[in-house]
C-alpha atoms as a PDB file:
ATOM      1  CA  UNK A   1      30.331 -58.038 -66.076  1.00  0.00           C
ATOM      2  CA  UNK A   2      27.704 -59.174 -63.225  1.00  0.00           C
ATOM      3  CA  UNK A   3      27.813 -62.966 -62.180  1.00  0.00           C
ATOM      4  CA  UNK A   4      24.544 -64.850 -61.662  1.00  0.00           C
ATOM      5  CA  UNK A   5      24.614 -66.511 -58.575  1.00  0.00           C
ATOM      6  CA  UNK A   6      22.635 -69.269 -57.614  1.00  0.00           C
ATOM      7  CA  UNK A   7      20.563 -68.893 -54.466  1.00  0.00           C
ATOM      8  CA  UNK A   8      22.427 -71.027 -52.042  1.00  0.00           C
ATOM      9  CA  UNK A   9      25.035 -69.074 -52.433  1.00  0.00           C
ATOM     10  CA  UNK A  10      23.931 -66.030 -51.231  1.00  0.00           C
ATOM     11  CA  UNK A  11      21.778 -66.680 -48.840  1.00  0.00           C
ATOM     12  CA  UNK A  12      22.757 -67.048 -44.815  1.00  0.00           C
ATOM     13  CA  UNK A  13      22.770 -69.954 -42.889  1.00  0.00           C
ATOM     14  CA  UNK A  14      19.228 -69.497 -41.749  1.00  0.00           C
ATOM     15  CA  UNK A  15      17.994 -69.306 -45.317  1.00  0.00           C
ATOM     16  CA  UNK A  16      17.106 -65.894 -44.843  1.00  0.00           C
ATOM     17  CA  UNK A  17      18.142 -64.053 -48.637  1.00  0.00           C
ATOM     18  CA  UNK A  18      20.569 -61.436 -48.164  1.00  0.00           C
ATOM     19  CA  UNK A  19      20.453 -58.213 -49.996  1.00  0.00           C
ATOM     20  CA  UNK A  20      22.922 -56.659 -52.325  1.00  0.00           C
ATOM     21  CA  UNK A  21      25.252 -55.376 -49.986  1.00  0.00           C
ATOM     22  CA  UNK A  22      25.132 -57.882 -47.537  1.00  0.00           C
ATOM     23  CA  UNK A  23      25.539 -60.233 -50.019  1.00  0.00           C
ATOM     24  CA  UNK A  24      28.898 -58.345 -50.959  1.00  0.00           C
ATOM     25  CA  UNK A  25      30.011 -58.249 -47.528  1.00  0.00           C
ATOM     26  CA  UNK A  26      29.854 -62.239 -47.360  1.00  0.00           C
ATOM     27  CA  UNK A  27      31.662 -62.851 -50.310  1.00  0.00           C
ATOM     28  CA  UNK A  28      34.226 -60.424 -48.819  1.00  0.00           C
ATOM     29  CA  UNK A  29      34.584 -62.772 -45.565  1.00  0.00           C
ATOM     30  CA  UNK A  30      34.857 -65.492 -47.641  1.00  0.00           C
ATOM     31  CA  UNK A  31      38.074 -64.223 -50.001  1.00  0.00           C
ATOM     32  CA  UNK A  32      41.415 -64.926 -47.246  1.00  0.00           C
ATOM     33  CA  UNK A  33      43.678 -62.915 -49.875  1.00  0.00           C
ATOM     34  CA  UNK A  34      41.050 -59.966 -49.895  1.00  0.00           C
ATOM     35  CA  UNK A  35      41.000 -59.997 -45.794  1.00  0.00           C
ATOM     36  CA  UNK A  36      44.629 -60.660 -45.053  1.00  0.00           C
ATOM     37  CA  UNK A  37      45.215 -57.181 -47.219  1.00  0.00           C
ATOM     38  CA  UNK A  38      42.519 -55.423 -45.317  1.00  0.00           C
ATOM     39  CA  UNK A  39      44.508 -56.655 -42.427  1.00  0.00           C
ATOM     40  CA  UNK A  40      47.567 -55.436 -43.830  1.00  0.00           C
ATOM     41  CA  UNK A  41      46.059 -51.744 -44.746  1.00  0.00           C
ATOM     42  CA  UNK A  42      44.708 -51.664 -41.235  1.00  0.00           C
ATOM     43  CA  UNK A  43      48.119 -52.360 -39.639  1.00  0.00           C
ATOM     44  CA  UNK A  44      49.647 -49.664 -41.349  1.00  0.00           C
ATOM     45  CA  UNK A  45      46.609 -47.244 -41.393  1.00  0.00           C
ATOM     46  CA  UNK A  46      46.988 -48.194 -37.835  1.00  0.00           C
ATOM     47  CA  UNK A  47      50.856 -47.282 -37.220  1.00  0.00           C
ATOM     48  CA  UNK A  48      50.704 -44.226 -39.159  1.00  0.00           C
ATOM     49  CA  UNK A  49      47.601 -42.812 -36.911  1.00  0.00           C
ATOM     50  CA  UNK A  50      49.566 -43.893 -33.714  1.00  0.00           C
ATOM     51  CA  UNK A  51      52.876 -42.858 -35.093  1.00  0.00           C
ATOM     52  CA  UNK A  52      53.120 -40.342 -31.827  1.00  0.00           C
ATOM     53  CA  UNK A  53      52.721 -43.220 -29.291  1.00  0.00           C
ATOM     54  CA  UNK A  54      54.932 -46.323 -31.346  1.00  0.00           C
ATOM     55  CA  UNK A  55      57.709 -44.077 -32.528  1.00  0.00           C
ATOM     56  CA  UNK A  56      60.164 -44.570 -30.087  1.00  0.00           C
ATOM     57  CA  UNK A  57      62.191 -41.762 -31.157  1.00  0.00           C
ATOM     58  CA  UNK A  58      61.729 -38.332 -32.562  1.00  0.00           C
ATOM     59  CA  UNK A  59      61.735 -38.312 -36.389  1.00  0.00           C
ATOM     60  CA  UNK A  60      63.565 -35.339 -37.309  1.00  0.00           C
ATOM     61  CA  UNK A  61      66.372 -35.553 -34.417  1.00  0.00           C
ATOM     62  CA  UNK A  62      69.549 -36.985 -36.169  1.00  0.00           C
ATOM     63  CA  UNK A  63      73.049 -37.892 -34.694  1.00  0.00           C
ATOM     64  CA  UNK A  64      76.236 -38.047 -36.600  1.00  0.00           C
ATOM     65  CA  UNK A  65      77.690 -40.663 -34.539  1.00  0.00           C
ATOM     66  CA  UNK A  66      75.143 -43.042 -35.300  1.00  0.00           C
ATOM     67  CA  UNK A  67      74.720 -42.469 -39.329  1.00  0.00           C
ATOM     68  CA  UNK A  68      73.800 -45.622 -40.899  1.00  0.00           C
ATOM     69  CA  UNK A  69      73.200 -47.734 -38.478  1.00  0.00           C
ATOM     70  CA  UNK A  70      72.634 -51.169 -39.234  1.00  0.00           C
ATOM     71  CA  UNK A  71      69.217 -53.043 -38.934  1.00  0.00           C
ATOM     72  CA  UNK A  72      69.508 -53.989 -35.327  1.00  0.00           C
ATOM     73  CA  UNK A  73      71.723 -52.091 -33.977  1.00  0.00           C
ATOM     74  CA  UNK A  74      70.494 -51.164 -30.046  1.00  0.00           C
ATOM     75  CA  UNK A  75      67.769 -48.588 -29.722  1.00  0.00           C
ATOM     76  CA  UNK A  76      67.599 -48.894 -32.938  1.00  0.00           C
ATOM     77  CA  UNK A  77      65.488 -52.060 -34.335  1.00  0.00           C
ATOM     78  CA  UNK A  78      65.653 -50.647 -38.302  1.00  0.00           C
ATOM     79  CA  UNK A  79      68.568 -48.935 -37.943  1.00  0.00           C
ATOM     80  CA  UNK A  80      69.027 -44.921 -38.790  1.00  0.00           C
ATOM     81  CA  UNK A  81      69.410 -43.316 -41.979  1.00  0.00           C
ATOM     82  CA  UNK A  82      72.394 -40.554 -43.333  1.00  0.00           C
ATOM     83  CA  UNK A  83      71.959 -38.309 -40.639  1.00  0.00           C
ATOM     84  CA  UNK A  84      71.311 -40.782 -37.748  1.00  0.00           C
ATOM     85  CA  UNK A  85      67.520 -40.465 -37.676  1.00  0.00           C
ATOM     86  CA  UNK A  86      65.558 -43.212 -35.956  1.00  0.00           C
ATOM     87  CA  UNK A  87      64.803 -45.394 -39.183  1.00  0.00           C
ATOM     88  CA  UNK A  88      61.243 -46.906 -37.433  1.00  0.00           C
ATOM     89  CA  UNK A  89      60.727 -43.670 -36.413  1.00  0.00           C
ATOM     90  CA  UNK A  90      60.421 -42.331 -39.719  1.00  0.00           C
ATOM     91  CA  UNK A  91      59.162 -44.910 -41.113  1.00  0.00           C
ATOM     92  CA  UNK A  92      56.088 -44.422 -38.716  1.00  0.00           C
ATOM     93  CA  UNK A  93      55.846 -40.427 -39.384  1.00  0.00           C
ATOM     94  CA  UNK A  94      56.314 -41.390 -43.529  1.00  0.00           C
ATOM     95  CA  UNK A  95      52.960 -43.646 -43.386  1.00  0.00           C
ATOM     96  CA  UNK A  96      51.012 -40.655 -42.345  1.00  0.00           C
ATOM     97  CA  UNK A  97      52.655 -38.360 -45.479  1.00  0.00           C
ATOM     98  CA  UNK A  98      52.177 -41.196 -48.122  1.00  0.00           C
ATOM     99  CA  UNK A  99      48.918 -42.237 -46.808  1.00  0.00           C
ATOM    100  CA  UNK A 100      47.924 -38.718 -46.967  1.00  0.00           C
ATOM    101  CA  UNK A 101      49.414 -37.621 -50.458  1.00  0.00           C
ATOM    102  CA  UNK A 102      48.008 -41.367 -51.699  1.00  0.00           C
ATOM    103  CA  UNK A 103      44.683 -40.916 -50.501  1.00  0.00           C
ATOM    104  CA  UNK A 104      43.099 -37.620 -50.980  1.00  0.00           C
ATOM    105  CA  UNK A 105      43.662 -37.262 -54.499  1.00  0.00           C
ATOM    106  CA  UNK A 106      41.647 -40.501 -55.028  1.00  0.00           C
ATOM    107  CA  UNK A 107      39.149 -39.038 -52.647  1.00  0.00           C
ATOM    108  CA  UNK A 108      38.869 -35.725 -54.399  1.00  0.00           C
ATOM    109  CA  UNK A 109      38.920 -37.369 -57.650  1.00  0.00           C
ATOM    110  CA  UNK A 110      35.908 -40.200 -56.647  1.00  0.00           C
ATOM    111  CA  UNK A 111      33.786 -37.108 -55.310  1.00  0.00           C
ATOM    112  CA  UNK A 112      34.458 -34.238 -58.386  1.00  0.00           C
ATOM    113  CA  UNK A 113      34.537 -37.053 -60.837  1.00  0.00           C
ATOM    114  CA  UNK A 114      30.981 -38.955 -59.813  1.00  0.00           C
ATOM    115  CA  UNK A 115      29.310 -35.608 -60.060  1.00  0.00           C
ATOM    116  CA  UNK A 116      30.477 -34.546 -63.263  1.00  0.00           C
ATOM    117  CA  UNK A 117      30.563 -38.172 -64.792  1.00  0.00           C
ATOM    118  CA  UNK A 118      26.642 -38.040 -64.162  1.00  0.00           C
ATOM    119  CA  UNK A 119      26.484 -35.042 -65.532  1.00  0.00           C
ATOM    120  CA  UNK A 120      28.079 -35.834 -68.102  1.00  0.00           C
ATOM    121  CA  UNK A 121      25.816 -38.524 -69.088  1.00  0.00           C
ATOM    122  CA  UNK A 122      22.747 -37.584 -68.042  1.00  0.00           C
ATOM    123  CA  UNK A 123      22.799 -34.544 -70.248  1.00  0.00           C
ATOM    124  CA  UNK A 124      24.552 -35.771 -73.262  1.00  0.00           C
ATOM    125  CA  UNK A 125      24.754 -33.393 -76.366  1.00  0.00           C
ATOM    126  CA  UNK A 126      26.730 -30.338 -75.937  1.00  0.00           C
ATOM    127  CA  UNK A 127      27.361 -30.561 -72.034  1.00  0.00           C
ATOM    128  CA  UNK A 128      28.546 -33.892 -72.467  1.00  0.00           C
ATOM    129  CA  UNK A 129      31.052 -33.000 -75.355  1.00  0.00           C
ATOM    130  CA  UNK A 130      32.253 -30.142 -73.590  1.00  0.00           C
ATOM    131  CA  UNK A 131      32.745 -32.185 -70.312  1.00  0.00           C
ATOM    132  CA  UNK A 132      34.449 -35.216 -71.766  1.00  0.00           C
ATOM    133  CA  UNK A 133      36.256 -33.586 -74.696  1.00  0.00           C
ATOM    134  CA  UNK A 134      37.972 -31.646 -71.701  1.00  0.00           C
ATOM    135  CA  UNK A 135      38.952 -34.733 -69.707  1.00  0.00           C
ATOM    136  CA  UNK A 136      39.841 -36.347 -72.883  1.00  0.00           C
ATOM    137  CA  UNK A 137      42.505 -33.609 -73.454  1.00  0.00           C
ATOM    138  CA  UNK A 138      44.377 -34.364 -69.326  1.00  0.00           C
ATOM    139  CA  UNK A 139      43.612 -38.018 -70.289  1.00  0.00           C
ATOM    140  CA  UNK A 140      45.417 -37.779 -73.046  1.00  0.00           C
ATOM    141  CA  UNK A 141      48.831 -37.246 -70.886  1.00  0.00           C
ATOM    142  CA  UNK A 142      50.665 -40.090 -69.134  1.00  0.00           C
ATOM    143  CA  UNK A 143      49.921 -40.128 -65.327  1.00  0.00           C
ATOM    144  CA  UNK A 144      53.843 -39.816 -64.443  1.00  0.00           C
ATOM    145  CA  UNK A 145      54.216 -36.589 -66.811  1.00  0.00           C
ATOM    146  CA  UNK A 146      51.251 -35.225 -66.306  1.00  0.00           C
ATOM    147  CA  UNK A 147      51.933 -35.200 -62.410  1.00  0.00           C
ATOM    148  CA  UNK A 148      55.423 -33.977 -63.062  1.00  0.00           C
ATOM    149  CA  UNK A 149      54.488 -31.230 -64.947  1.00  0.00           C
ATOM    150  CA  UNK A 150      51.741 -29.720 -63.028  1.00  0.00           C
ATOM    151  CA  UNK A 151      54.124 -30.150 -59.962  1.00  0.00           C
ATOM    152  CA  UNK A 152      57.055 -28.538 -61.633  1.00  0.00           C
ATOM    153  CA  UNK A 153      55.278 -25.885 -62.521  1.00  0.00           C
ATOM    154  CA  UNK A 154      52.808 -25.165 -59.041  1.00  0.00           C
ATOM    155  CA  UNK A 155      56.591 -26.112 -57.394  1.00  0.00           C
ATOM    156  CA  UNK A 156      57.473 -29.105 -54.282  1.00  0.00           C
ATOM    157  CA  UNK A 157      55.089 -29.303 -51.406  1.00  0.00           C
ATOM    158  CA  UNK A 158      52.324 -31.002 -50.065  1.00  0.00           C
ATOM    159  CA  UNK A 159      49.467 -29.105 -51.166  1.00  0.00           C
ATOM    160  CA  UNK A 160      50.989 -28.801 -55.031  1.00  0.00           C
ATOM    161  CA  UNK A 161      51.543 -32.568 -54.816  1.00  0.00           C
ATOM    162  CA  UNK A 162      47.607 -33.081 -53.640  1.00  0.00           C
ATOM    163  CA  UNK A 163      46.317 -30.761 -56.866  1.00  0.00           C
ATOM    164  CA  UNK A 164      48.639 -32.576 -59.061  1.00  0.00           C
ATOM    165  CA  UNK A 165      47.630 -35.633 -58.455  1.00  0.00           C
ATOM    166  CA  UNK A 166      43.917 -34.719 -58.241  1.00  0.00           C
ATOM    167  CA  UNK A 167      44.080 -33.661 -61.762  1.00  0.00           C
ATOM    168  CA  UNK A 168      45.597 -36.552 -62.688  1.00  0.00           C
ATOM    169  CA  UNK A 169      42.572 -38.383 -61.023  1.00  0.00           C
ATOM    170  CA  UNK A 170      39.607 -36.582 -61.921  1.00  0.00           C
ATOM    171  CA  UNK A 171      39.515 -37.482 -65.554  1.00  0.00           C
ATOM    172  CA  UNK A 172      39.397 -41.287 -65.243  1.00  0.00           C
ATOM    173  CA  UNK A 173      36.804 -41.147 -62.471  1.00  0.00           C
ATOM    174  CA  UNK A 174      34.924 -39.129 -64.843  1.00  0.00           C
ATOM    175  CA  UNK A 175      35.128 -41.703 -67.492  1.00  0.00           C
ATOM    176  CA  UNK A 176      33.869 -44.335 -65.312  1.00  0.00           C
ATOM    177  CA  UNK A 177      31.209 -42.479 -63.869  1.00  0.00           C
ATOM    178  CA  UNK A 178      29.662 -41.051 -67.324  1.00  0.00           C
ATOM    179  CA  UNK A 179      29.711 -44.096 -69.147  1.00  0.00           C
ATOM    180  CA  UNK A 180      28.000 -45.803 -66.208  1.00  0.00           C
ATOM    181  CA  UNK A 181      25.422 -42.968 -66.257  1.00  0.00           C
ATOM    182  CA  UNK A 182      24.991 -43.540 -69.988  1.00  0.00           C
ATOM    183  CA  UNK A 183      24.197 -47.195 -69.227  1.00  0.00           C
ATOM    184  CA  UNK A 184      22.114 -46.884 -66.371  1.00  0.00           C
ATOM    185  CA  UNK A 185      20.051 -43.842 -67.834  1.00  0.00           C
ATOM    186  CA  UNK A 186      18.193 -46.164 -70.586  1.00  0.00           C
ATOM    187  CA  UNK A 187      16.802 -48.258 -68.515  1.00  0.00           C
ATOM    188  CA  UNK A 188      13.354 -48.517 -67.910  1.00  0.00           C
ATOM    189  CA  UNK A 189      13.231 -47.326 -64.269  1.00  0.00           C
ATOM    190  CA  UNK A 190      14.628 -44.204 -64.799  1.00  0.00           C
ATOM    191  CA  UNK A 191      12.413 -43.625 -68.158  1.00  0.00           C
ATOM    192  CA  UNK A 192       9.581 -44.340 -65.659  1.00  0.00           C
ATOM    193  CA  UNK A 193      10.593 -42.147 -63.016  1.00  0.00           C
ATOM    194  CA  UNK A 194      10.818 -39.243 -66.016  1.00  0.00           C
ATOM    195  CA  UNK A 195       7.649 -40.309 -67.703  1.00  0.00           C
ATOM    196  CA  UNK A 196       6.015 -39.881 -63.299  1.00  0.00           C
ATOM    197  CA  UNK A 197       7.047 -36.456 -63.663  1.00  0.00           C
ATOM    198  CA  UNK A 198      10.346 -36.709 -61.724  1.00  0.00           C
ATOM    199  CA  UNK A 199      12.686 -33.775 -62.208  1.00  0.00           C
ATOM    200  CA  UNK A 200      16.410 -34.195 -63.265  1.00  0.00           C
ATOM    201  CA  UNK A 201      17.921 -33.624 -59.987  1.00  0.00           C
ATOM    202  CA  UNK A 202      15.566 -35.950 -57.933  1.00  0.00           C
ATOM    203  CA  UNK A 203      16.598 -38.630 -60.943  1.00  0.00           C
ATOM    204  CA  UNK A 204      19.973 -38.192 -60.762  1.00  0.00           C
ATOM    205  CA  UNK A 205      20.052 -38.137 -56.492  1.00  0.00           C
ATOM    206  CA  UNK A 206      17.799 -41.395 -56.340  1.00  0.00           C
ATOM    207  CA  UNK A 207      18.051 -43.231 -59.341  1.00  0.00           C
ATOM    208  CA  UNK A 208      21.589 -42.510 -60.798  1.00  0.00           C
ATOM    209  CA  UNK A 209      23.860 -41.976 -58.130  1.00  0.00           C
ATOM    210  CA  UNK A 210      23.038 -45.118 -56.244  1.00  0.00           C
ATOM    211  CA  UNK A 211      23.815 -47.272 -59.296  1.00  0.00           C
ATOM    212  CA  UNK A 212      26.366 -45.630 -60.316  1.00  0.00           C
ATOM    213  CA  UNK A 213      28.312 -45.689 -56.985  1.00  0.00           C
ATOM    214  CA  UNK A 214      29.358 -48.761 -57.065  1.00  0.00           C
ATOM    215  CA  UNK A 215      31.117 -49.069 -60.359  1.00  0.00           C
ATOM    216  CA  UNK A 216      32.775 -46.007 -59.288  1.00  0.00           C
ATOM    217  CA  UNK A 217      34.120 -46.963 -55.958  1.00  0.00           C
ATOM    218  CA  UNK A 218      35.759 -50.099 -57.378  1.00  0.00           C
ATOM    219  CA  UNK A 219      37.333 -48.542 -60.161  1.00  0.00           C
ATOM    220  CA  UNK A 220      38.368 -45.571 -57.312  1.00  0.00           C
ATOM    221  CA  UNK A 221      40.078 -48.072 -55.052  1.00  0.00           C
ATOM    222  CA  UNK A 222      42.421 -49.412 -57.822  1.00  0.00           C
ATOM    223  CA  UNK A 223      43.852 -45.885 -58.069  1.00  0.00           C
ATOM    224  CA  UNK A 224      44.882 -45.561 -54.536  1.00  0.00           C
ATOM    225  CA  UNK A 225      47.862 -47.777 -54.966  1.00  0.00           C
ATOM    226  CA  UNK A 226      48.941 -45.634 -58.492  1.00  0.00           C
ATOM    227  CA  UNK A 227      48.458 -42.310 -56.441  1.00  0.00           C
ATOM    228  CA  UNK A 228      50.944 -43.682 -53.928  1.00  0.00           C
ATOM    229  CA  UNK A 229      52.861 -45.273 -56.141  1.00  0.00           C
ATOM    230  CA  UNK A 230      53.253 -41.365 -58.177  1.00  0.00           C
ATOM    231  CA  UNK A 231      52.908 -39.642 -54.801  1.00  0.00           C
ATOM    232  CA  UNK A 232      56.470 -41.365 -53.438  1.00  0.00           C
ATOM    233  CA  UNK A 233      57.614 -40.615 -56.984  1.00  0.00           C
ATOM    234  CA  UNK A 234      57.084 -36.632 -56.614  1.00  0.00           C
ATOM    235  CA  UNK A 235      59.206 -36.533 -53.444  1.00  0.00           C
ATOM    236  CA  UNK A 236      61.439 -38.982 -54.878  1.00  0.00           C
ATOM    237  CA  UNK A 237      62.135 -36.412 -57.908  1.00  0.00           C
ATOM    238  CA  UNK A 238      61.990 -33.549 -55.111  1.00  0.00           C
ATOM    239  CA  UNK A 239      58.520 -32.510 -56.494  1.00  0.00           C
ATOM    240  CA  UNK A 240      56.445 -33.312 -53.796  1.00  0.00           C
ATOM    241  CA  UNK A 241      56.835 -32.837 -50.124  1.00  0.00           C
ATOM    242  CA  UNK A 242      59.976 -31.171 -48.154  1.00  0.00           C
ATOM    243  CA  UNK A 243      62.818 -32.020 -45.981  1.00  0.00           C
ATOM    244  CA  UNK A 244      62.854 -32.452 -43.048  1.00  0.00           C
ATOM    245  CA  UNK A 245      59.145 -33.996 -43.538  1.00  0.00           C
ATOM    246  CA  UNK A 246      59.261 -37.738 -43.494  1.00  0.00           C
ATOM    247  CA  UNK A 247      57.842 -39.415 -46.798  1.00  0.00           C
ATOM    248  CA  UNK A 248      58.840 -42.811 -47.939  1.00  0.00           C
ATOM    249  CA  UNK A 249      59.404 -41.263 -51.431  1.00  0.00           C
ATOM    250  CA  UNK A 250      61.492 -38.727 -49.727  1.00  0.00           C
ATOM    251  CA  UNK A 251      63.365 -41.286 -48.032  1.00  0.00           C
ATOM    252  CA  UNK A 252      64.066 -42.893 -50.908  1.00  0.00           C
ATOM    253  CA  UNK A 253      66.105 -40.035 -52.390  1.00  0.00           C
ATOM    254  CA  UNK A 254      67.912 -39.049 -49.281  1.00  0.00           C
ATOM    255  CA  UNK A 255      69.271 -42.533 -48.397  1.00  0.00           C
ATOM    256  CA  UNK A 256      69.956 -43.844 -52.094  1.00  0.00           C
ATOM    257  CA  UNK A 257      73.873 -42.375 -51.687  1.00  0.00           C
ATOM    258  CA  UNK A 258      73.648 -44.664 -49.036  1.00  0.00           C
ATOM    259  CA  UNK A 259      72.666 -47.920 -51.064  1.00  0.00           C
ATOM    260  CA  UNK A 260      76.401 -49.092 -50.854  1.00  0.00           C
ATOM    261  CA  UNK A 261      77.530 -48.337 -47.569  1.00  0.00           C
ATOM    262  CA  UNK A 262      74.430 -49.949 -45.978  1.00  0.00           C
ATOM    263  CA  UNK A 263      71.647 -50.938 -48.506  1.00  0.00           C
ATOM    264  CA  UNK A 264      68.809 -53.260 -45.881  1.00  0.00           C
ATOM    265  CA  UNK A 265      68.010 -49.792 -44.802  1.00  0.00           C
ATOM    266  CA  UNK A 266      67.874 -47.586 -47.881  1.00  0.00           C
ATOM    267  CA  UNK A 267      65.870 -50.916 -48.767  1.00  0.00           C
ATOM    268  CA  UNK A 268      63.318 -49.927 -46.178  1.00  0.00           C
ATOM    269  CA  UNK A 269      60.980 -47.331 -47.489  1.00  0.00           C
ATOM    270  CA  UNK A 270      60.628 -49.246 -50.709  1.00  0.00           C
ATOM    271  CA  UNK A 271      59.688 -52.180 -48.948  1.00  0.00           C
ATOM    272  CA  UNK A 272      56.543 -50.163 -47.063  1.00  0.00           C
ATOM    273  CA  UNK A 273      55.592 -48.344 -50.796  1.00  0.00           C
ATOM    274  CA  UNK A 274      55.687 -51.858 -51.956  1.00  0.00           C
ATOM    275  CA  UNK A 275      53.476 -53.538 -49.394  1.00  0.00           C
ATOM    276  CA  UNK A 276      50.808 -50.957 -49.598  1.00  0.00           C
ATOM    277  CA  UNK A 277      50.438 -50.067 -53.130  1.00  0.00           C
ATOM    278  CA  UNK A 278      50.312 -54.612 -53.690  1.00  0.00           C
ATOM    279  CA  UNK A 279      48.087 -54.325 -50.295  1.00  0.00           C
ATOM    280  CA  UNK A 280      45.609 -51.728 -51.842  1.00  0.00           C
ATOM    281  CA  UNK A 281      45.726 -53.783 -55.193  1.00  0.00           C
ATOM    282  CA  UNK A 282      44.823 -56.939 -53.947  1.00  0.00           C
ATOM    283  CA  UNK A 283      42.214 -55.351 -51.594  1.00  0.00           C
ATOM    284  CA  UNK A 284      40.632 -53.522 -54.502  1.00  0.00           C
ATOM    285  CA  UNK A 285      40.531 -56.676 -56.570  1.00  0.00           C
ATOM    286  CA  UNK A 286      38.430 -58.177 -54.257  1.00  0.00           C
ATOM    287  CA  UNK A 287      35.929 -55.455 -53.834  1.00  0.00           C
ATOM    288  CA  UNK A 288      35.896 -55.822 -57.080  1.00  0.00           C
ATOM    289  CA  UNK A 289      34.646 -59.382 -57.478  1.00  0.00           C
ATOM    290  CA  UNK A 290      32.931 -59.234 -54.716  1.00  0.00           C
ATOM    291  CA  UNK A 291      30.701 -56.312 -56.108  1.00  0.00           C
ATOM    292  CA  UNK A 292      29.859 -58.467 -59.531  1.00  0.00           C
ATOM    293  CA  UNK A 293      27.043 -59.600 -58.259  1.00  0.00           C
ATOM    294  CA  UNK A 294      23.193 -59.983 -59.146  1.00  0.00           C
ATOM    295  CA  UNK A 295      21.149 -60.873 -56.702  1.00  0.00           C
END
C-alpha cells in the first residue's frame, strides 16, 4: 500500500523536490538496519569475488593429519573440515557456489516472470487463463518438493539445481507481475495512450513495464534469501552441486558426522547460510518500504 508523504520529507536540504527514485534512495540512507545489511551482502559478495586472492589456502587440498582442526588452530584461523581442508578457504570458494545457485534463479525468474506476468494481464481472456492456470498448477507444489523433485529427476549438479529452482521461481514472479499489470492497465493513462492510437507493444514497453517494475523487484529480492536457503538444501540432500565443489549446503552434509568430535566448525557453513539469507531479508524489507512511496 503507497504512503503519502508530506513534502518536507522528501525533499533535499536545498528544498529542491526529489523525484521518485531519488526519493527512494534517501529513505534508503536513512534506514541503519537496511544499510548495515547492504554492508553485510557487500562483504560477502565481496569475499566470494576475491575468494582467489583472500583464500589463504587451496580449497580442495586436504591433509589427514590435520582433520578437524579446531577454530584457531595455526594456519588455520577456522579450522579444517573431515579431510583437513582449509575451513576459510572453503568457506571463501562456497560464497561464490551459493551466491551463484541463490541468485540466478531469482534472476531468471524476475526476467521470464515480468514478461509473461504482463502478458498475462494485458491480454486477459484466454491467454491469461492459459498462462496463469499453468503457473497455478507449479504453484500449487511446495517450494522444498517441488525443487526436490525436479532435481531428483534432472539428477545433482549445478546446472539441474539452477532449472530447478528457476521453476520454482517463475510462477510467483508471474503472479506478482500479472496482477500488477491488471491494476495498472485500467488506469486512465494507459486507456489514453490506447485511445492516441498506441499499439500493444509500445503500451506495454512504456507504460506497463515501468510501473510494474517496481512491485516486481521488491517482491524478487525477498526470494533471494528462500533460493539460498533451498539452494544449500539441494546439496545438503546431495541434489544439487558435487564434491569436491565447495557449497555451504554441501558442507553441511560432509562435516555433520563431524558435529560431535568438533561441532564450532561443522557450525560454520550454517552460520554464513544464516547471515545471508537474514542479510538479504532485512535488505529486501527495506527496499521494500522504501519503495511505498507517492510522491
Amino acid at each position: 500500500m503507497a504512503i503519502n508523504v508530506a513534502p518536507a520529507d522528501v525533499q533535499l536540504v536545498v528544498g529542491a523536490p526529489m523525484g521518485y527514485w531519488r526519493t527512494v534512495a534517501w529513505r534508503l540512507r536513512r534506514d541503519p538496519t537496511t544499510i548495515g545489511a547492504g554492508l553485510v551482502l557487500l562483504a560477502i559478495v565481496l569475499s566470494a569475488v576475491l575468494a582467489p586472492v583472500l583464500a589463504p589456502h587451496d580449497p580442495t587440498a586436504g591433509s589427514i593429519r590435520l582433520r578437524l582442526a579446531p577454530i584457531g588452530a595455526p594456519d588455520h584461523p577456522l579450522g579444517t573440515d573431515e579431510q583437513g581442508r582449509d575451513m576459510l578457504s572453503r568457506l571463501l570458494y562456497g560464497g561464490r557456489m551459493t551466491l551463484l545457485a541463490g541468485l540466478t534463479p531469482v534472476l531468471v525468474a524476475f526476467v521470464l516472470g515480468t514478461v509473461m506476468g504482463i502478458a498475462a494481464g494485458y491480454a486477459g481472456g484466454f491467454p491469461n487463463t492459459l498462462i496463469m492456470r499453468t503457473m497455478d498448477i507449479f504453484y500449487a507444489f511446495p517450494s522444498v518438493l517441488l525443487a526436490i523433485a525436479i532435481s531428483g529427476s534432472l539428477g545433482p549438479g549445478l546446472w539441474n539445481t539452477l532449472i530447478s529452482l528457476s521453476v520454482v521461481f517463475v510462477p510467483r514472479v508471474v503472479r506478482v507481475a500479472e496482477s500488477a499489470t491488471v491494476q495498472v492497465k485500467s488506469l486512465e493513462f494507459v486507456a489514453a495512450a490506447r485511445a492516441s492510437g498506441s499499439g500493444v507493444w509500445p503500451i506495454m514497453r512504456h507504460h506497463l513495464l515501468p510501473n510494474v517494475l517496481g512491485p516486481v523487484l521488491v517482491f524478487s529480492s525477498t526470494q533471494v534469501s528462500l533460493s539460498i536457503i533451498l539452494a544449500a538444501g539441494l546439496s545438503f540432500l546431495g541434489l544439487g552441486v558435487t564434491p569436491p565443489a565447495a557449497e555451504w549446503g554441501l558442507m553441511l552434509n560432509t562435516l555433520r558426522g563431524s558435529i560431535y568430535v568438533n561441532a564450532w566448525v561443522p557450525a560454520l557453513p550454517g552460520v554464513a547460510i544464516f547471515l545471508t539469507s537474514m542479510a538479504f531479508n532485512l535488505l529486501s524489507d527495506g527496499l521494500r518500504d522504501a519503495m511505498e512511496v507517492r510522491v
